[in-house]
PDB file of N, CA and C in Angstrom:
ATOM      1  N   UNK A   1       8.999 -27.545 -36.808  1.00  0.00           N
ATOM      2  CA  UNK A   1       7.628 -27.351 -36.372  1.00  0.00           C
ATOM      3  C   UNK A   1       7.478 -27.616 -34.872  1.00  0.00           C
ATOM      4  N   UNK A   2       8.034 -28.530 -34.577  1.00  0.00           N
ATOM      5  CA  UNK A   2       8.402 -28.747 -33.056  1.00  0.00           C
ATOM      6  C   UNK A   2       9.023 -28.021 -32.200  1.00  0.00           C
ATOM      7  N   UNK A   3       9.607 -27.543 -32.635  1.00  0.00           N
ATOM      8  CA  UNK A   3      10.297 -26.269 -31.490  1.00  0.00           C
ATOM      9  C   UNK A   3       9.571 -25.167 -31.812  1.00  0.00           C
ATOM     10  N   UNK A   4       8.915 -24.509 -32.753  1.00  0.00           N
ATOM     11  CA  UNK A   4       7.533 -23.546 -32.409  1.00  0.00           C
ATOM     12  C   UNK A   4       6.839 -23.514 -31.859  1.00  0.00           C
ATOM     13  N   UNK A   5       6.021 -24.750 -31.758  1.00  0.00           N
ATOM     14  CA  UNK A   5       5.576 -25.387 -30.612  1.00  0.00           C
ATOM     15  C   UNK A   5       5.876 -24.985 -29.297  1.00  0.00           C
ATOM     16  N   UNK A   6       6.916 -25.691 -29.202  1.00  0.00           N
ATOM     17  CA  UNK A   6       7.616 -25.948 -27.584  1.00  0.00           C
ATOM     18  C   UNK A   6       8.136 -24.279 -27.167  1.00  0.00           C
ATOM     19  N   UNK A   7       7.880 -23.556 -28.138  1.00  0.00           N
ATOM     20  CA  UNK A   7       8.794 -22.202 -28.041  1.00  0.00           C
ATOM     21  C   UNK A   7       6.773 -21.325 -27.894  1.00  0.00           C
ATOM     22  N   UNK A   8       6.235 -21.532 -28.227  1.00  0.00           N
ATOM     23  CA  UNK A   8       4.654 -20.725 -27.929  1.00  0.00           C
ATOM     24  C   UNK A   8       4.190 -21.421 -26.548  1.00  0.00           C
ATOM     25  N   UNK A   9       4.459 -23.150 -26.097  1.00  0.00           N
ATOM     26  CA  UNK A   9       3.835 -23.443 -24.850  1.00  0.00           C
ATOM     27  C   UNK A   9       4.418 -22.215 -23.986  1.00  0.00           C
ATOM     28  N   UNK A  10       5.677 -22.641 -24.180  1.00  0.00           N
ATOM     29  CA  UNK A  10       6.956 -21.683 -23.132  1.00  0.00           C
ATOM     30  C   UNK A  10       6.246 -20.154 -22.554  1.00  0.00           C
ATOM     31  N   UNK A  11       6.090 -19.715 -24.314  1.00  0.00           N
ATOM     32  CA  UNK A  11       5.883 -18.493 -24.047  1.00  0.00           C
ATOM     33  C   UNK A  11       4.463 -18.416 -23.279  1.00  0.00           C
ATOM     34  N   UNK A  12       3.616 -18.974 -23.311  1.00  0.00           N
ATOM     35  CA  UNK A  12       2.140 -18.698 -22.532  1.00  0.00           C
ATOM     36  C   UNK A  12       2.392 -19.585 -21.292  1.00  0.00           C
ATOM     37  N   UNK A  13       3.204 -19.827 -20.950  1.00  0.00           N
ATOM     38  CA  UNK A  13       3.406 -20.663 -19.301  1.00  0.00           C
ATOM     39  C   UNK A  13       3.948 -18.977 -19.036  1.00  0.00           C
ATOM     40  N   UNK A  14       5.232 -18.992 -19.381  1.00  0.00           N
ATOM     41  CA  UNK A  14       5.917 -17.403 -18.728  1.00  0.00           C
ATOM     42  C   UNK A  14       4.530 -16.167 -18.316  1.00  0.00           C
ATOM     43  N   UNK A  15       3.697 -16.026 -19.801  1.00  0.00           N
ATOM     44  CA  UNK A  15       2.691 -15.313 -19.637  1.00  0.00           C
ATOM     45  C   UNK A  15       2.265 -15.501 -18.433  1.00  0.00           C
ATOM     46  N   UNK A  16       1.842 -16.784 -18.470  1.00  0.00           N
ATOM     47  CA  UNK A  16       0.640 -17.120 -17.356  1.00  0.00           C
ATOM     48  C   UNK A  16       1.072 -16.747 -16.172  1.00  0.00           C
ATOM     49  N   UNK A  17       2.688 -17.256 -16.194  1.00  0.00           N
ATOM     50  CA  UNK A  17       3.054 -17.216 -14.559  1.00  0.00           C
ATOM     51  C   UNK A  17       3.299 -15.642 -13.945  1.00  0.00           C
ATOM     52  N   UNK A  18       3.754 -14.849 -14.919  1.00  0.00           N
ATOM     53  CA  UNK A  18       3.799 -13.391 -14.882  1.00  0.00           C
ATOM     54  C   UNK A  18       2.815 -12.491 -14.475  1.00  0.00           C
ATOM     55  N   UNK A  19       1.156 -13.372 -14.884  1.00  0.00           N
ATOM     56  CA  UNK A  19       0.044 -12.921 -14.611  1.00  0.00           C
ATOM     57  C   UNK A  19      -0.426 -13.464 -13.278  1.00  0.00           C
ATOM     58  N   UNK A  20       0.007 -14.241 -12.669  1.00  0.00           N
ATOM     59  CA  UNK A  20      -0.002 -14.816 -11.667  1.00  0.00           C
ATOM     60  C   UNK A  20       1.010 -13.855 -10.521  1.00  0.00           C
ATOM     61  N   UNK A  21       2.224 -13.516 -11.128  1.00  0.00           N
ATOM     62  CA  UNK A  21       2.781 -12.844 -10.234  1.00  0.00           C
ATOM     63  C   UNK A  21       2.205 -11.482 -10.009  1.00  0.00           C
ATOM     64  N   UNK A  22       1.960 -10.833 -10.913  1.00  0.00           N
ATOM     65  CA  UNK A  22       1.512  -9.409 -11.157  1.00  0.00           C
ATOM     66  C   UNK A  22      -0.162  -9.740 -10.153  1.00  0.00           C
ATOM     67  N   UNK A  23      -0.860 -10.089 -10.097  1.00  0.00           N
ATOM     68  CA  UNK A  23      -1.783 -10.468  -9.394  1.00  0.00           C
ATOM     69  C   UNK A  23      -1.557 -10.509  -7.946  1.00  0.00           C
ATOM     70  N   UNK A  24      -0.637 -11.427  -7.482  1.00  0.00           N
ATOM     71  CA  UNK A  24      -0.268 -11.470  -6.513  1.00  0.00           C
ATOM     72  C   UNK A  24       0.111 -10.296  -5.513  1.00  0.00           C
ATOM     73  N   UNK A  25       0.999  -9.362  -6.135  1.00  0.00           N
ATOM     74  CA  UNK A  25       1.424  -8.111  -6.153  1.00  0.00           C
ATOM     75  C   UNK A  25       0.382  -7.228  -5.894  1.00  0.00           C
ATOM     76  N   UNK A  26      -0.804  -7.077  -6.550  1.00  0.00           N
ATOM     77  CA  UNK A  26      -1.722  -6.041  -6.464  1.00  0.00           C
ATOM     78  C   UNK A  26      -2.892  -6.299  -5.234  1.00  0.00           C
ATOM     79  N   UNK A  27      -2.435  -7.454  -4.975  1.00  0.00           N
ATOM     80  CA  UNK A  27      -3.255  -8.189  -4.095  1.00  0.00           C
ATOM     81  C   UNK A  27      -2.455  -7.965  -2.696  1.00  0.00           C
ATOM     82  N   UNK A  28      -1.085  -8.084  -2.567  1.00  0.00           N
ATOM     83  CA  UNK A  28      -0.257  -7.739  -1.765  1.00  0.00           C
ATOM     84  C   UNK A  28      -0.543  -6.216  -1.162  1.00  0.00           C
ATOM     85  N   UNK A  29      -0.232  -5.209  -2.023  1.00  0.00           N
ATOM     86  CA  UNK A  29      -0.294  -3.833  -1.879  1.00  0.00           C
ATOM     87  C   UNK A  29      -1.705  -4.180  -1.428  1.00  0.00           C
ATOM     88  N   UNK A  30      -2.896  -3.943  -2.282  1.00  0.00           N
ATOM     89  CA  UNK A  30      -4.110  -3.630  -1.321  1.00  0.00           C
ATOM     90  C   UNK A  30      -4.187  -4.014  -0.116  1.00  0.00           C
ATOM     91  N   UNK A  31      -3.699  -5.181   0.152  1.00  0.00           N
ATOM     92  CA  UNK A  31      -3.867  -5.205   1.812  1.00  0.00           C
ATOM     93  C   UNK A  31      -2.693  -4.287   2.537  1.00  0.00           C
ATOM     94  N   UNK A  32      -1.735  -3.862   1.864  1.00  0.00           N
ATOM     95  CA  UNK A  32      -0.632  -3.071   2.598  1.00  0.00           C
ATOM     96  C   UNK A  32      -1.522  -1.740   2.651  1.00  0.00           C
ATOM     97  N   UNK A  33      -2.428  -1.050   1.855  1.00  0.00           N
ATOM     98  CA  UNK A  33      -3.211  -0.360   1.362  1.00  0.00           C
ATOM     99  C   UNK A  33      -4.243  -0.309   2.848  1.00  0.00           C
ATOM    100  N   UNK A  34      -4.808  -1.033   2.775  1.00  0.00           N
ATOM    101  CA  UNK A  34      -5.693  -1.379   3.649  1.00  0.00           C
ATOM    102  C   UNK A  34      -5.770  -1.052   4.880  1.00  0.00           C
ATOM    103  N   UNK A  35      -4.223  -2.160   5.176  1.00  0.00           N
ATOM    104  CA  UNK A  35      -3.592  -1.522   6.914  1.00  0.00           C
ATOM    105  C   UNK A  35      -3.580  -0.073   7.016  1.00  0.00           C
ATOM    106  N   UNK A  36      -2.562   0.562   6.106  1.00  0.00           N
ATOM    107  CA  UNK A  36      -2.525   2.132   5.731  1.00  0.00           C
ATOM    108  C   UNK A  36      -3.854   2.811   6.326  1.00  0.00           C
ATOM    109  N   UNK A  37      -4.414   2.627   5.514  1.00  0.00           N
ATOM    110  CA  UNK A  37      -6.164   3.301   5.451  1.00  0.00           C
ATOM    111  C   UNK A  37      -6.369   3.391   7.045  1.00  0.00           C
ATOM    112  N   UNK A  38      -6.590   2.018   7.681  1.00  0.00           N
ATOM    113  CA  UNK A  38      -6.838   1.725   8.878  1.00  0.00           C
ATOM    114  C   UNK A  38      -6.283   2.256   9.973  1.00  0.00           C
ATOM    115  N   UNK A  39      -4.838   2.388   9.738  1.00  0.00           N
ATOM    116  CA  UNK A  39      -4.200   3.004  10.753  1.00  0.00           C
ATOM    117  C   UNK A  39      -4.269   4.453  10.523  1.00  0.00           C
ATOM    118  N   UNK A  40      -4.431   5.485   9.355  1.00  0.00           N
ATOM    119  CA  UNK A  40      -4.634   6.724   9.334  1.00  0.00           C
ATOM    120  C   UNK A  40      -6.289   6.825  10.254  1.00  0.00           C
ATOM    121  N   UNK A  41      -6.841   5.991   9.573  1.00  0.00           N
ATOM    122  CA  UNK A  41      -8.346   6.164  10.190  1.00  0.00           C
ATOM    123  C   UNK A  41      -8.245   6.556  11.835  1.00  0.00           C
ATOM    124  N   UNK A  42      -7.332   5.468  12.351  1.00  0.00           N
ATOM    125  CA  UNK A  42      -7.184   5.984  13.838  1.00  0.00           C
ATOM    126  C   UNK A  42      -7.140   6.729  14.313  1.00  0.00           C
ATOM    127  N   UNK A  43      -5.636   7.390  13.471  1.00  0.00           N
ATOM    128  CA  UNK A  43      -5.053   8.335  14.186  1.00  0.00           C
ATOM    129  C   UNK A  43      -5.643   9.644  13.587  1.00  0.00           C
ATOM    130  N   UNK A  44      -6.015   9.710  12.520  1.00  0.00           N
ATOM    131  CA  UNK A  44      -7.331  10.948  12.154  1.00  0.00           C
ATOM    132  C   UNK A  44      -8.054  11.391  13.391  1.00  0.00           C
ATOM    133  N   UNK A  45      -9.156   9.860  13.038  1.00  0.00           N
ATOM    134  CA  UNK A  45      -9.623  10.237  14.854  1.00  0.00           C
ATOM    135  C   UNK A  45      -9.725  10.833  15.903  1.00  0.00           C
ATOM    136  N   UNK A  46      -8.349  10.046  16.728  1.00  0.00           N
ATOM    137  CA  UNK A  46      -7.261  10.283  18.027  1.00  0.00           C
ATOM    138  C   UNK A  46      -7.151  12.013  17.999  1.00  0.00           C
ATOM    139  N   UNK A  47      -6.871  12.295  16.465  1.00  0.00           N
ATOM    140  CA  UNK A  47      -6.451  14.022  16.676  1.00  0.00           C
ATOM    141  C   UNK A  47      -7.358  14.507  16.309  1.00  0.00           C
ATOM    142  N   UNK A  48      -8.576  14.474  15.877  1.00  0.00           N
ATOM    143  CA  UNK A  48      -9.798  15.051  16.053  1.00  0.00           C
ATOM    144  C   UNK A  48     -10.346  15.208  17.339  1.00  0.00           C
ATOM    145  N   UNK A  49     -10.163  14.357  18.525  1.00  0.00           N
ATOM    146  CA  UNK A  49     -10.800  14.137  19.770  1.00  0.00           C
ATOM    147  C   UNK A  49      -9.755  15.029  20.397  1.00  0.00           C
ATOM    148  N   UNK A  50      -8.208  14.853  20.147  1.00  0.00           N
ATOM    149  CA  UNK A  50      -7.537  15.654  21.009  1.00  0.00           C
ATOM    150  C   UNK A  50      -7.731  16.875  20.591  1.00  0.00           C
ATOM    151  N   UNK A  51      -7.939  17.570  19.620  1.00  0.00           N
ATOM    152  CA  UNK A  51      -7.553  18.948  18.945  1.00  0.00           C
ATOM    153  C   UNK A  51      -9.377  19.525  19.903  1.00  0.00           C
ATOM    154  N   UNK A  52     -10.128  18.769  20.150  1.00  0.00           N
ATOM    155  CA  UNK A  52     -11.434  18.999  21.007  1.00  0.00           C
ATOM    156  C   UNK A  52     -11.247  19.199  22.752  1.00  0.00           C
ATOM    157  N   UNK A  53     -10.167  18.615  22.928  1.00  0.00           N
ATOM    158  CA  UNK A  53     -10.117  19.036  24.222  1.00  0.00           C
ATOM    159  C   UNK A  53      -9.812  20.159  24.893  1.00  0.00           C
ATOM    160  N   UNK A  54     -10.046  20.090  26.163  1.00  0.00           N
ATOM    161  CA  UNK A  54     -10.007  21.565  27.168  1.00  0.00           C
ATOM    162  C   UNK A  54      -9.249  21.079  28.256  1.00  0.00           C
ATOM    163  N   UNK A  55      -7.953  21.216  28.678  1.00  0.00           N
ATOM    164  CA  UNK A  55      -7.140  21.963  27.908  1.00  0.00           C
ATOM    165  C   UNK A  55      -6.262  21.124  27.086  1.00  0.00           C
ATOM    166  N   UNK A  56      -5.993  21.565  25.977  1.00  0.00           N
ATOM    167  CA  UNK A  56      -5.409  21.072  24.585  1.00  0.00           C
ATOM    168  C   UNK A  56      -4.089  20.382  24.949  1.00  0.00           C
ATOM    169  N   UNK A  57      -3.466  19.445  24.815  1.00  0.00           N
ATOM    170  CA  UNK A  57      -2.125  18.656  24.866  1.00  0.00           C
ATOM    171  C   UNK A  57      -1.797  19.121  23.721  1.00  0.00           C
ATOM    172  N   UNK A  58      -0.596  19.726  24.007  1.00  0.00           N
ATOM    173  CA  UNK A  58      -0.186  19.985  22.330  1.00  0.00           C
ATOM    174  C   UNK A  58       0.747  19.217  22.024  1.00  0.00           C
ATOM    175  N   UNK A  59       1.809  18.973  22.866  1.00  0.00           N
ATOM    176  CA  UNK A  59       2.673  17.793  22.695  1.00  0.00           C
ATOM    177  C   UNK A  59       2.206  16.702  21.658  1.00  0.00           C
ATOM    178  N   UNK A  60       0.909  15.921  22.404  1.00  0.00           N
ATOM    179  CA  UNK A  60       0.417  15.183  22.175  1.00  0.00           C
ATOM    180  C   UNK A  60      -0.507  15.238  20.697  1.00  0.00           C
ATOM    181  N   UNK A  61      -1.373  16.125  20.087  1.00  0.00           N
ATOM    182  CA  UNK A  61      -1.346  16.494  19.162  1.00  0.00           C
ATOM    183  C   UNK A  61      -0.446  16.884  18.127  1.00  0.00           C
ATOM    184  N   UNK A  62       0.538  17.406  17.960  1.00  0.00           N
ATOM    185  CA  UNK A  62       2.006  17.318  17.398  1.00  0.00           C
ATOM    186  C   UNK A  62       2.240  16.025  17.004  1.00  0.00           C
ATOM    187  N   UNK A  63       2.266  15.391  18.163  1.00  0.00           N
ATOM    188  CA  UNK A  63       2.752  13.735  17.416  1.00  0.00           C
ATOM    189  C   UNK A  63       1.394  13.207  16.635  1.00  0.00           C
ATOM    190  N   UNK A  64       0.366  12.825  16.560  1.00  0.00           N
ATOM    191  CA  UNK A  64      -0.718  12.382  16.269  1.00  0.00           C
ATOM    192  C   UNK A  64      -0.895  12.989  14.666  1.00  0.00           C
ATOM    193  N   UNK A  65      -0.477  14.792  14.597  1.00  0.00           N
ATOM    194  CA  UNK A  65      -0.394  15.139  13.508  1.00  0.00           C
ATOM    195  C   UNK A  65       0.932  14.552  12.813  1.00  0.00           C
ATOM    196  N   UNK A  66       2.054  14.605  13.103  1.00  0.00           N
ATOM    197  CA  UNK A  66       3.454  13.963  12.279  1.00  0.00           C
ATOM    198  C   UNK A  66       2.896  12.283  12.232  1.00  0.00           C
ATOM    199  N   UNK A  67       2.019  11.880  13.000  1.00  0.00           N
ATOM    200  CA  UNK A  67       1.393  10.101  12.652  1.00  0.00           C
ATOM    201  C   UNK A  67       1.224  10.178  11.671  1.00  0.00           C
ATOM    202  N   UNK A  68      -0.066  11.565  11.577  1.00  0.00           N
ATOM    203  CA  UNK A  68      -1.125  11.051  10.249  1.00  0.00           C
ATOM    204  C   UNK A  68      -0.053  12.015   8.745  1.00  0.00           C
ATOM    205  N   UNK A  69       0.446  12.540   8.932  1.00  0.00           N
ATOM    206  CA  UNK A  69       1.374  12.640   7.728  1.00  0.00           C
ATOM    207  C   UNK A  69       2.383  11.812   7.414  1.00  0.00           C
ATOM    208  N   UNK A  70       2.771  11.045   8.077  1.00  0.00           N
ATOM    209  CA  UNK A  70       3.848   9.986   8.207  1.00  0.00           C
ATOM    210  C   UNK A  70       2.789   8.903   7.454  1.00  0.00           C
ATOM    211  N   UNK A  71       2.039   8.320   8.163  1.00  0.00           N
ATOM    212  CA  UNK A  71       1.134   7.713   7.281  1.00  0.00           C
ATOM    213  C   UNK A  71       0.949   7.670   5.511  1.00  0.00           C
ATOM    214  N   UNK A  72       0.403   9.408   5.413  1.00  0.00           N
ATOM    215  CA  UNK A  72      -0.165   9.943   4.119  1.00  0.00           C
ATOM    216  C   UNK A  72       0.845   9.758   3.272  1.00  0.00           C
ATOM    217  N   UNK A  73       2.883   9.810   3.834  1.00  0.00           N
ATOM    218  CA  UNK A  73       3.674   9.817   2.829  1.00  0.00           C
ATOM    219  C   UNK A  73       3.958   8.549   3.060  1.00  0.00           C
ATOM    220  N   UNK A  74       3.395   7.115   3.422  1.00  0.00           N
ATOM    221  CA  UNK A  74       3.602   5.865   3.079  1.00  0.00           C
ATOM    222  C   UNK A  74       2.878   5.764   2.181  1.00  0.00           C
ATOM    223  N   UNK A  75       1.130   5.907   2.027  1.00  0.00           N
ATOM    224  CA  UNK A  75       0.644   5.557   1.096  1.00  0.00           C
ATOM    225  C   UNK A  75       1.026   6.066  -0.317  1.00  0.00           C
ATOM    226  N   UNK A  76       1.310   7.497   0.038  1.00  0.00           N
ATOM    227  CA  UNK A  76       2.146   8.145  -1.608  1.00  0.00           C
ATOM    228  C   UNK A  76       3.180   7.336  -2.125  1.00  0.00           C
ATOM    229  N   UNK A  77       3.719   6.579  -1.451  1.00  0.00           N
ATOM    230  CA  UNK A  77       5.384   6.008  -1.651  1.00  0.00           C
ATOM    231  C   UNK A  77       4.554   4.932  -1.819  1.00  0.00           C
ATOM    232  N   UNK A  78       3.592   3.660  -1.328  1.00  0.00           N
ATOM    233  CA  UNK A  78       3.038   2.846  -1.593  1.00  0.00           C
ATOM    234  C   UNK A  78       2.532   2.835  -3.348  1.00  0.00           C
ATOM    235  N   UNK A  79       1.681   3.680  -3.441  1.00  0.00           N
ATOM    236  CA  UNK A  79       0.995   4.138  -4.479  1.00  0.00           C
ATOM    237  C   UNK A  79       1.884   4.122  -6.254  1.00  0.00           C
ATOM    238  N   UNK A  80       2.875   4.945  -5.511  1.00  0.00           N
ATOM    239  CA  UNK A  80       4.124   5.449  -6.470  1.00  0.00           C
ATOM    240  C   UNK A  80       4.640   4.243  -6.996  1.00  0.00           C
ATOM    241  N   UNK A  81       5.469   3.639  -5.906  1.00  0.00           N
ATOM    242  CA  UNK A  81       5.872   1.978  -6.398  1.00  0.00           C
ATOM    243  C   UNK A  81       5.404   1.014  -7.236  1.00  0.00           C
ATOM    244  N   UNK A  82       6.667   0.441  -8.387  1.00  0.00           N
ATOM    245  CA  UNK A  82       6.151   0.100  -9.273  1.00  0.00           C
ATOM    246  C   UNK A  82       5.260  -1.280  -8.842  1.00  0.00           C
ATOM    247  N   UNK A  83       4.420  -1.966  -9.356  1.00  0.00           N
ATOM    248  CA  UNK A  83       3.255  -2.437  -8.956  1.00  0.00           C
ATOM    249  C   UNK A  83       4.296  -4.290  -8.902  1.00  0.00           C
ATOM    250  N   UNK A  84       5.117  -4.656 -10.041  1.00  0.00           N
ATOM    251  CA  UNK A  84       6.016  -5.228 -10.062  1.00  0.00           C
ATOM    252  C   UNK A  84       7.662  -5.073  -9.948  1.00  0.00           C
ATOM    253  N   UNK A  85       7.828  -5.089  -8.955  1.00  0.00           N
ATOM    254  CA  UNK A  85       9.592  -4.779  -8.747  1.00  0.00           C
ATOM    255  C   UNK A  85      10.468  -4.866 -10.099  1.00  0.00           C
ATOM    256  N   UNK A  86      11.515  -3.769 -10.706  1.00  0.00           N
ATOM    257  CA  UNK A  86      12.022  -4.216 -11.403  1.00  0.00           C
ATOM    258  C   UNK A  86      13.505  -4.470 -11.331  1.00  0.00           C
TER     259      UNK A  86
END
């Protein structure tokens, strides 16, 4: 009867701590999430204002566009990733 016991605490400590990790994790990503967001926000921006100018940098637009897709395929790869490492 005693080691059922000691074998159900076990198991709801592991639970707990698992839920604790998994938490942690989702809490992690959203702020990785976050930055993401923030830094596309910029550079969205940046190439909205440049793609407005007279006369056009294209150079410079080029890169600003490979930013904000470079960006878009972190958050996909962010997103994708399993939420707990396995």
């Amino acid at each position: 009867m005693k080691e059922c016991h000691w074998f159900e605490t076990a198991r709801a400590r592991l639970a707990l701590a698992l839920l604790i990790i998994e938490i942690a994790c989702v809490t992690l990503r959203a702020r990785e999430l976050d930055d993401l967001y923030e830094e596309y926000a910029v550079a969205a921006e940046m190439l909205k204002r440049l793609q407005k100018e007279t006369p056009r940098r294209e150079e410079l637009i080029a890169e600003y566009e490979g930013l904000c897709l470079s960006i878009q395929a972190a958050v996909v790869e962010l997103l994708e990733r399993p939420i707990i490492p396995t």
